[in-house]
C-alpha atoms as a PDB file:
ATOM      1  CA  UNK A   1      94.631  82.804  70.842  1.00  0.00           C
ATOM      2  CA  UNK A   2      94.907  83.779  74.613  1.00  0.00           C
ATOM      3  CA  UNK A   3      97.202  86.787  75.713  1.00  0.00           C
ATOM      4  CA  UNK A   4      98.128  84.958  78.553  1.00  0.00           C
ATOM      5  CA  UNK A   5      98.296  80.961  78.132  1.00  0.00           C
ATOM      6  CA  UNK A   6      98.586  80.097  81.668  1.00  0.00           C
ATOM      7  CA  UNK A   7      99.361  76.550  80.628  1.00  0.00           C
ATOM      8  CA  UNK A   8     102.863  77.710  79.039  1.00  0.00           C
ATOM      9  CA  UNK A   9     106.064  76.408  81.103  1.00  0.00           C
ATOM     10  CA  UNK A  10     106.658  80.243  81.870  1.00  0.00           C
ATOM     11  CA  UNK A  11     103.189  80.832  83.781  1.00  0.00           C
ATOM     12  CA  UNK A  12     103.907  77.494  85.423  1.00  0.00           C
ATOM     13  CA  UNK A  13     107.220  78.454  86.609  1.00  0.00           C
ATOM     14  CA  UNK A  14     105.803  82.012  87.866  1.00  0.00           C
ATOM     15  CA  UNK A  15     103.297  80.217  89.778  1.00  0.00           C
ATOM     16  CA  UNK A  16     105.143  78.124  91.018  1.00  0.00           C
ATOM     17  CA  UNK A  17     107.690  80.832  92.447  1.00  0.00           C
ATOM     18  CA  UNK A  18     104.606  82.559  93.806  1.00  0.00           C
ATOM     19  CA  UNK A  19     103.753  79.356  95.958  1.00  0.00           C
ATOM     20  CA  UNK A  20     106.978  79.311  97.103  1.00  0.00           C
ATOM     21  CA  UNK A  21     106.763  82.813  97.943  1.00  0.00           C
ATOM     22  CA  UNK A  22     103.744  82.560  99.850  1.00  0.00           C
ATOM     23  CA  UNK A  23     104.668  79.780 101.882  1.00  0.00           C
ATOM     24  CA  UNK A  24     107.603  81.786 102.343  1.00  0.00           C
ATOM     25  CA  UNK A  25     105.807  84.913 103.756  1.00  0.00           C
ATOM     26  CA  UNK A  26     102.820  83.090 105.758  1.00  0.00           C
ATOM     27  CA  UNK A  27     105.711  81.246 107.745  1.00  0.00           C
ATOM     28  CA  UNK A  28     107.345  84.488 108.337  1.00  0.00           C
ATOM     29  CA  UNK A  29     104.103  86.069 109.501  1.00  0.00           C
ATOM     30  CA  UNK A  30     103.226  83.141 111.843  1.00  0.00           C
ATOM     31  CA  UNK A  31     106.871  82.927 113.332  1.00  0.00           C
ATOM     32  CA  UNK A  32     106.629  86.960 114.003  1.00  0.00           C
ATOM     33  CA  UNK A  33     103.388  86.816 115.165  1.00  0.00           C
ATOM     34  CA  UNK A  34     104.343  83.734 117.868  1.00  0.00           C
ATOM     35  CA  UNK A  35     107.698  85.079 118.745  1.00  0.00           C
ATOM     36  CA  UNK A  36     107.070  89.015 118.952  1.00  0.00           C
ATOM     37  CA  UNK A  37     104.901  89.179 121.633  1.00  0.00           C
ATOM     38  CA  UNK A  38     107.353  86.558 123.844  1.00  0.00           C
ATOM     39  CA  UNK A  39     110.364  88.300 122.483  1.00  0.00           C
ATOM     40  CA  UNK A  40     108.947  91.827 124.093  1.00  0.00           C
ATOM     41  CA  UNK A  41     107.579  90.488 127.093  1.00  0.00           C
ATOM     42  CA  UNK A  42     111.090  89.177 127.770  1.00  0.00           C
ATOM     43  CA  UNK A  43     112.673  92.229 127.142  1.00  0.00           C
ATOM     44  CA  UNK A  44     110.272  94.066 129.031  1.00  0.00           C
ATOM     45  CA  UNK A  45     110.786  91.829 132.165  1.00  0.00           C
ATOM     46  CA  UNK A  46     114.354  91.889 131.629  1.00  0.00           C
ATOM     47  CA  UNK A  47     114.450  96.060 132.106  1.00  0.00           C
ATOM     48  CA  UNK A  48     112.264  96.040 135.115  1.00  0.00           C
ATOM     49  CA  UNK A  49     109.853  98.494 132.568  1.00  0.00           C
ATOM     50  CA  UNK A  50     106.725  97.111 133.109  1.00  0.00           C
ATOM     51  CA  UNK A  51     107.142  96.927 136.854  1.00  0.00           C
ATOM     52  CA  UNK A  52     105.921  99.769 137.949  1.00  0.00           C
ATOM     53  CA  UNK A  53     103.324 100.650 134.859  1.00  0.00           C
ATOM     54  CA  UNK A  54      99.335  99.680 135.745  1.00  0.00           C
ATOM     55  CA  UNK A  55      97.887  96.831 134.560  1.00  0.00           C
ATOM     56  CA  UNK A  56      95.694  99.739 131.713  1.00  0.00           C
ATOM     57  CA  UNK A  57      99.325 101.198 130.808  1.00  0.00           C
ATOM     58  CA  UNK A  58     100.641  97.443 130.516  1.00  0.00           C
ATOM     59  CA  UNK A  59      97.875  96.173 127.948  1.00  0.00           C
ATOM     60  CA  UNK A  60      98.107  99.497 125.928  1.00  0.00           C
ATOM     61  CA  UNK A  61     101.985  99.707 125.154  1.00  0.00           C
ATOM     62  CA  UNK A  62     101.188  95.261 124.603  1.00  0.00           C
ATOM     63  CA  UNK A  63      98.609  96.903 122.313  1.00  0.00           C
ATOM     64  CA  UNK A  64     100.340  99.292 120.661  1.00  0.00           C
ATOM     65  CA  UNK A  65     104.012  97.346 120.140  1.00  0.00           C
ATOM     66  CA  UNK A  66     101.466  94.356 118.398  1.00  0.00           C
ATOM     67  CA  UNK A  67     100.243  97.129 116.035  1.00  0.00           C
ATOM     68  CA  UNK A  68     103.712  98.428 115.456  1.00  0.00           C
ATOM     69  CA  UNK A  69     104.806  94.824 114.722  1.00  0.00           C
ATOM     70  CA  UNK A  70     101.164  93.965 112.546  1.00  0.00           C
ATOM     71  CA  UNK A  71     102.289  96.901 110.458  1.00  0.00           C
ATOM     72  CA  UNK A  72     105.802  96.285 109.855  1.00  0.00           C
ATOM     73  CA  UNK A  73     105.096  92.813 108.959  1.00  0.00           C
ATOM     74  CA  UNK A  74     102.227  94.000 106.422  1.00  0.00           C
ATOM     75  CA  UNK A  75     105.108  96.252 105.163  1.00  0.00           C
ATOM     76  CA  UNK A  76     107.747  93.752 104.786  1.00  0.00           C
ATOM     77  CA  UNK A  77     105.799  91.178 103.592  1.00  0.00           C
ATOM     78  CA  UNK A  78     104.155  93.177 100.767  1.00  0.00           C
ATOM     79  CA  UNK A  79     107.340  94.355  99.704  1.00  0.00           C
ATOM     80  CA  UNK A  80     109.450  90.862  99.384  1.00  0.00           C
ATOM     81  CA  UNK A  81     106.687  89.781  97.758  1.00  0.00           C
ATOM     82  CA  UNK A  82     106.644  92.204  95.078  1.00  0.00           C
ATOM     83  CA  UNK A  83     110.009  91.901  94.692  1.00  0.00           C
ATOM     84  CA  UNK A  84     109.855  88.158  94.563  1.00  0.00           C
ATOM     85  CA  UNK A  85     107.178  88.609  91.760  1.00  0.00           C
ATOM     86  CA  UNK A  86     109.468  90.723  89.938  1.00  0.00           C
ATOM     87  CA  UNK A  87     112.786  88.161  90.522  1.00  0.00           C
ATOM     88  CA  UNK A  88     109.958  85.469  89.699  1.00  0.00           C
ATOM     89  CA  UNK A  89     108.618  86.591  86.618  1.00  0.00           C
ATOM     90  CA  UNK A  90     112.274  87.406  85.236  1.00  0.00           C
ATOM     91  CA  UNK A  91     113.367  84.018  86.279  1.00  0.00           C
ATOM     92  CA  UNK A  92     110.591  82.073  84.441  1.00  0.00           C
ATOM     93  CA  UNK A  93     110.863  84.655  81.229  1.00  0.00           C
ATOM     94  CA  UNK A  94     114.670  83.348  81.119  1.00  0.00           C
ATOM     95  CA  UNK A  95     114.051  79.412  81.588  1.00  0.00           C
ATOM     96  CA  UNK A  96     111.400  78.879  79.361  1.00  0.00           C
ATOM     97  CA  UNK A  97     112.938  81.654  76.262  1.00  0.00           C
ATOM     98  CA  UNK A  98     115.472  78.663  75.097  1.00  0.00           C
ATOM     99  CA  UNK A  99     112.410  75.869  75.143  1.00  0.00           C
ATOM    100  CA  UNK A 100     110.093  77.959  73.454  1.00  0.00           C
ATOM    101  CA  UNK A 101     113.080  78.812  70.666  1.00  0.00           C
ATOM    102  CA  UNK A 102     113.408  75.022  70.709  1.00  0.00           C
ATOM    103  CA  UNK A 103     109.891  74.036  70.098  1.00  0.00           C
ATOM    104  CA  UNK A 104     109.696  76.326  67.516  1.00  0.00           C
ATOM    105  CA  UNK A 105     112.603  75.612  65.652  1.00  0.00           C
ATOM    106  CA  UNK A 106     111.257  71.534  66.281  1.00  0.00           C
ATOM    107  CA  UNK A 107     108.118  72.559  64.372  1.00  0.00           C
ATOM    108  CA  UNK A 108     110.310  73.869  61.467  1.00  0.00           C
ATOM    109  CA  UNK A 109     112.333  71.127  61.352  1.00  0.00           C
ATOM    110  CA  UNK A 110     108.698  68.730  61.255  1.00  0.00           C
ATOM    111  CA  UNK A 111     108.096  70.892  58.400  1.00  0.00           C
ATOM    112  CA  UNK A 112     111.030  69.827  56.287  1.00  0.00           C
ATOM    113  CA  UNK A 113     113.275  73.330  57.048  1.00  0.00           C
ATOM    114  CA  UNK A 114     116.083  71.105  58.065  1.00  0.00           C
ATOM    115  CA  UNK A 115     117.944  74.427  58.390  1.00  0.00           C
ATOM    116  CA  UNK A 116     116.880  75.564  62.096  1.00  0.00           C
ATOM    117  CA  UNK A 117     119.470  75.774  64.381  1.00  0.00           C
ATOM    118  CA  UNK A 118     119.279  76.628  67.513  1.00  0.00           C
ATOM    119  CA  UNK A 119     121.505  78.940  70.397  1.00  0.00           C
ATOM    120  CA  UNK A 120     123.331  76.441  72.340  1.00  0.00           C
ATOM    121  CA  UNK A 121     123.596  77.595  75.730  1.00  0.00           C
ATOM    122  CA  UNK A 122     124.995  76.094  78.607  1.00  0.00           C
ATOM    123  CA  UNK A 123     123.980  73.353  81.237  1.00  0.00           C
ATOM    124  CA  UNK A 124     121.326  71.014  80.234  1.00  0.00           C
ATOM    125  CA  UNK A 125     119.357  73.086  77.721  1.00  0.00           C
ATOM    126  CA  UNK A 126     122.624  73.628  76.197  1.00  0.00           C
ATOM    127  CA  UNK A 127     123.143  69.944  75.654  1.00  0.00           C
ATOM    128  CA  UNK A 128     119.440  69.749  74.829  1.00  0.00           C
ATOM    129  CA  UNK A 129     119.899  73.061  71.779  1.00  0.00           C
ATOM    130  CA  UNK A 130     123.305  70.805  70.646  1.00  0.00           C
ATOM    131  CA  UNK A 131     121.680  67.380  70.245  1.00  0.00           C
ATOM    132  CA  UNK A 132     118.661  69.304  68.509  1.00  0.00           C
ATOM    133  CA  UNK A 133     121.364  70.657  65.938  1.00  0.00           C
ATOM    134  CA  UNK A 134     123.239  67.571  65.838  1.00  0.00           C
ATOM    135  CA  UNK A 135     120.253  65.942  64.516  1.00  0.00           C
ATOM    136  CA  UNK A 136     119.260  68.728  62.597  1.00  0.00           C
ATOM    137  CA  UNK A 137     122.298  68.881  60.967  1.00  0.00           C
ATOM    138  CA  UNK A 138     121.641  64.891  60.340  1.00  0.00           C
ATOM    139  CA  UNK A 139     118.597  65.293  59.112  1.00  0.00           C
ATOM    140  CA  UNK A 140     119.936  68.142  56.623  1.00  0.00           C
ATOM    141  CA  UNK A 141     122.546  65.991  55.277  1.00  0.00           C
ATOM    142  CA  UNK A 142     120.248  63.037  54.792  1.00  0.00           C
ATOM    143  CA  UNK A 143     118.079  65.141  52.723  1.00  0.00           C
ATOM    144  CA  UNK A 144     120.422  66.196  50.602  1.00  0.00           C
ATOM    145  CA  UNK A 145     121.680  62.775  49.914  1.00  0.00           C
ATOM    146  CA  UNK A 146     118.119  61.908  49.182  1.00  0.00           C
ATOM    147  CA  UNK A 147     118.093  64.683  46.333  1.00  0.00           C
ATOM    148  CA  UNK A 148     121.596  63.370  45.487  1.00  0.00           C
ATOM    149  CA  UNK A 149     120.336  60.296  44.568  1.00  0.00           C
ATOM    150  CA  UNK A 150     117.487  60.802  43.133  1.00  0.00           C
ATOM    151  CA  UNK A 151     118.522  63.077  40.862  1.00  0.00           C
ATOM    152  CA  UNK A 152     121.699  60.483  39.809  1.00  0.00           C
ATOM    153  CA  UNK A 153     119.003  57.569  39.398  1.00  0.00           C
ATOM    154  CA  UNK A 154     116.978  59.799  37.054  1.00  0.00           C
ATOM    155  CA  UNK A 155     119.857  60.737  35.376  1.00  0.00           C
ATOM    156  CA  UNK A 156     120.805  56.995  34.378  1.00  0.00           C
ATOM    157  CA  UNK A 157     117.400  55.983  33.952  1.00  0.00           C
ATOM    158  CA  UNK A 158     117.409  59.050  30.736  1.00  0.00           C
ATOM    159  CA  UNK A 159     120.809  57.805  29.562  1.00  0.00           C
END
């Protein structure tokens, strides 16, 4: 068995969050990147700062504010996205622990532990945990009958 079974609902949901996330950040990078550059020159022209610089002086602060800007992008954007992995990964952990209990406790129940119950939460995988019980509970009771009657017809076939 894998460490990591990527096919499990929680590496889904992670990856899924990370797409999101990176569509996320690439649109933020593009928009900066478009709007920066007309954002300064407008501010620029708006002082009167770059009338009297040379064209050299003119290209080198345009130079230097798109560095400034390439940086604090890189910055930004490396650190929502490690915090997005983080808020990601907890996310996923949290959505798919109730399924997993579920699917295990289904497995017991295909076993013949009619027993399993499982934590009812709230919202739909609550509903899902109390039908699972419901009929878990069902099943349960219909066993019992089963050995109920069983053991009465064995009883009057001996008498």
């Amino acid at each position: 068995m894998r460490w990591i079974d990527f096919g499990r609902l929680r590496w889904r949901l992670l990856a899924g969050n990370l797409v999101v996330t990176a569509a996320g950040a690439i649109t933020v990078a593009v928009g900066v990147s478009l709007a920066a550059p007309l954002a300064f020159d407008h501010a620029m022209d708006s002082q009167g700062a770059m009338a009297g610089m040379g064209t050299m002086m003119n290209s080198s602060v345009r130079a230097a504010f798109g560095d400034a800007v390439g940086s604090a992008l890189v910055l930004g954007v490396g650190a929502a996205t490690l915090v997005a992995i983080v808020v990601a990964a907890v996310i996923s952990t949290r959505l798919a622990r109730p399924i997993s209990s579920l699917a295990a406790a289904s497995q017991q129940v295909a076993g013949g532990d009619y027993a399993q119950r499982v934590h009812a939460g709230s919202g739909e995988l609550g509903d899902l945990a109390a039908s699972f019980n419901d009929m878990a509970a069902s099943l349960d009771a219909t066993e019992r009958r089963r050995h109920e009657l069983i053991g009465d017809v064995a009883h009057e076939l001996r008498t």
